[in-house]
C-alpha atoms as a PDB file:
ATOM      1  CA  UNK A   1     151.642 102.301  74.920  1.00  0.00           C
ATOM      2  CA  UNK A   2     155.128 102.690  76.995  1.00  0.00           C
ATOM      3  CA  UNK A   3     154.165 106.245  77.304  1.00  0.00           C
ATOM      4  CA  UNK A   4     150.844 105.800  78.792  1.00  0.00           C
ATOM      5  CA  UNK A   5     152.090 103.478  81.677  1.00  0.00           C
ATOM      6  CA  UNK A   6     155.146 106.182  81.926  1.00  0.00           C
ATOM      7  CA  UNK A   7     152.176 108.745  82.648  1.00  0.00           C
ATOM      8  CA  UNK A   8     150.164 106.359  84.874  1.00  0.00           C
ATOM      9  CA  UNK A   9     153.517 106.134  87.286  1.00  0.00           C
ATOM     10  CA  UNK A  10     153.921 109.858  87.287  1.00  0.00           C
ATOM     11  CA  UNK A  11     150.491 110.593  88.172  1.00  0.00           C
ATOM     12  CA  UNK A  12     150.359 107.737  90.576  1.00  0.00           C
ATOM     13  CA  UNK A  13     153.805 109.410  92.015  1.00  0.00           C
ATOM     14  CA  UNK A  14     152.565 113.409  92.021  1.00  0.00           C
ATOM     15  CA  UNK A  15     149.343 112.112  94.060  1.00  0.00           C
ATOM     16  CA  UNK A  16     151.825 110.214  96.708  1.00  0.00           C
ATOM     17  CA  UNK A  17     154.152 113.161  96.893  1.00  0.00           C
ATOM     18  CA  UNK A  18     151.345 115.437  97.304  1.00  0.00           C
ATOM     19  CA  UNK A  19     150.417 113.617 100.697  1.00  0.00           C
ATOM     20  CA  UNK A  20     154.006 114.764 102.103  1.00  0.00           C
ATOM     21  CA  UNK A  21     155.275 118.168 100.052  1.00  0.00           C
ATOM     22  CA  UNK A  22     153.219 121.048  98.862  1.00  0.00           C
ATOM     23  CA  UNK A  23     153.279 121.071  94.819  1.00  0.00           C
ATOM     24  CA  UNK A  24     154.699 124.661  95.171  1.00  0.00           C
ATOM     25  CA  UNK A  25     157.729 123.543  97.197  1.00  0.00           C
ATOM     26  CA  UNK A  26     160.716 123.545  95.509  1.00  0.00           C
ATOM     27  CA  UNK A  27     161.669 120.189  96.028  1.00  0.00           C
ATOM     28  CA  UNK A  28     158.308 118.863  94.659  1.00  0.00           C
ATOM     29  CA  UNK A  29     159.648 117.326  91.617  1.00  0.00           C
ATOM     30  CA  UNK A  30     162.803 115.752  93.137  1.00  0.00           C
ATOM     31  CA  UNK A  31     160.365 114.022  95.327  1.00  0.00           C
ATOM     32  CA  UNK A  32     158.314 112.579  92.869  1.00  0.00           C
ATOM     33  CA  UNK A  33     161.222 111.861  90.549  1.00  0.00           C
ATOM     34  CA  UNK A  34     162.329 109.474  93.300  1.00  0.00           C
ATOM     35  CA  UNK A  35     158.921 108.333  94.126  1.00  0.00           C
ATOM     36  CA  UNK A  36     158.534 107.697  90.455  1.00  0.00           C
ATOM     37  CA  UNK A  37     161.900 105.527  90.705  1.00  0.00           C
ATOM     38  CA  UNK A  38     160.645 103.427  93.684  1.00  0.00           C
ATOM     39  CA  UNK A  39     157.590 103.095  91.344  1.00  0.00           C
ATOM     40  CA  UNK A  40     159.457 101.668  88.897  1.00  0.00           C
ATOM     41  CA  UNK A  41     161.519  99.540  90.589  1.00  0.00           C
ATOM     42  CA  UNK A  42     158.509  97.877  92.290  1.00  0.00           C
ATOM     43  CA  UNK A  43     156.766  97.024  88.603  1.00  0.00           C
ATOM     44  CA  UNK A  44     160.221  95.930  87.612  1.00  0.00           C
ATOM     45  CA  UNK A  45     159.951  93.426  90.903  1.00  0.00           C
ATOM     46  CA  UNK A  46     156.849  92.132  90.527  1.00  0.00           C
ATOM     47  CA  UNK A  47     157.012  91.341  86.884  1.00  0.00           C
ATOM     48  CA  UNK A  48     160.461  89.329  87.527  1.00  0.00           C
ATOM     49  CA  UNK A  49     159.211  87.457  90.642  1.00  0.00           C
ATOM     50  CA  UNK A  50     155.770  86.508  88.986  1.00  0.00           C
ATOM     51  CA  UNK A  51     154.421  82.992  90.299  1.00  0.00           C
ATOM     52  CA  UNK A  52     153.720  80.643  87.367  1.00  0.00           C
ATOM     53  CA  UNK A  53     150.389  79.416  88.996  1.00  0.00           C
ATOM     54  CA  UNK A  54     148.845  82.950  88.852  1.00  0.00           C
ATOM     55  CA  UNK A  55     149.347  82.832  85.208  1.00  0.00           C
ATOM     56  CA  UNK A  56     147.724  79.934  84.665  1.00  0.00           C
ATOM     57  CA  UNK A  57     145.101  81.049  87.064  1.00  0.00           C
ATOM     58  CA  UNK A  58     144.809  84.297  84.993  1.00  0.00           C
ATOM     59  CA  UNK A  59     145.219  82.567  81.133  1.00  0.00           C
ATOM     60  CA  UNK A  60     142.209  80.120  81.839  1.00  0.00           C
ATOM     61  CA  UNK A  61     140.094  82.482  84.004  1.00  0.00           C
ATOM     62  CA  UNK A  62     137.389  83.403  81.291  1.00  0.00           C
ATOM     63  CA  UNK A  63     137.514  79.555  80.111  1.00  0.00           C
ATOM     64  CA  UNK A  64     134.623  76.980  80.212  1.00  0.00           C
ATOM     65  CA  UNK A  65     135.966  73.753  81.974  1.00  0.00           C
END
């Protein structure tokens, strides 16, 4: 499971890097080992500073009233 969101954020990270470096540079994986990072840390971010309301919003959105 862990390593198919760790593949998700490197794919999501070569497809952003390829918008500013060629994949044959040689910097190419530098730059999407820090875009990977930033990735990362933004997951990290928005799981910590999740509102309590969208999770009840979320839990009870496939429930009958």
């Amino acid at each position: 499971m862990l390593s198919w969101v760790v593949r998700l954020i490197l794919i999501a990270a070569n497809f952003v890097a390829g918008f500013f470096v060629a994949e044959d540079a040689l910097n190419f994986e530098i730059i999407q080992g820090v875009i990977s990072l930033f990735l990362v840390a933004l997951l990290v971010f928005v799981l910590a500073f999740w509102p309590s309301s969208w999770t009840h919003f979320f839990n009870n959105l496939g429930k009958k009233a």
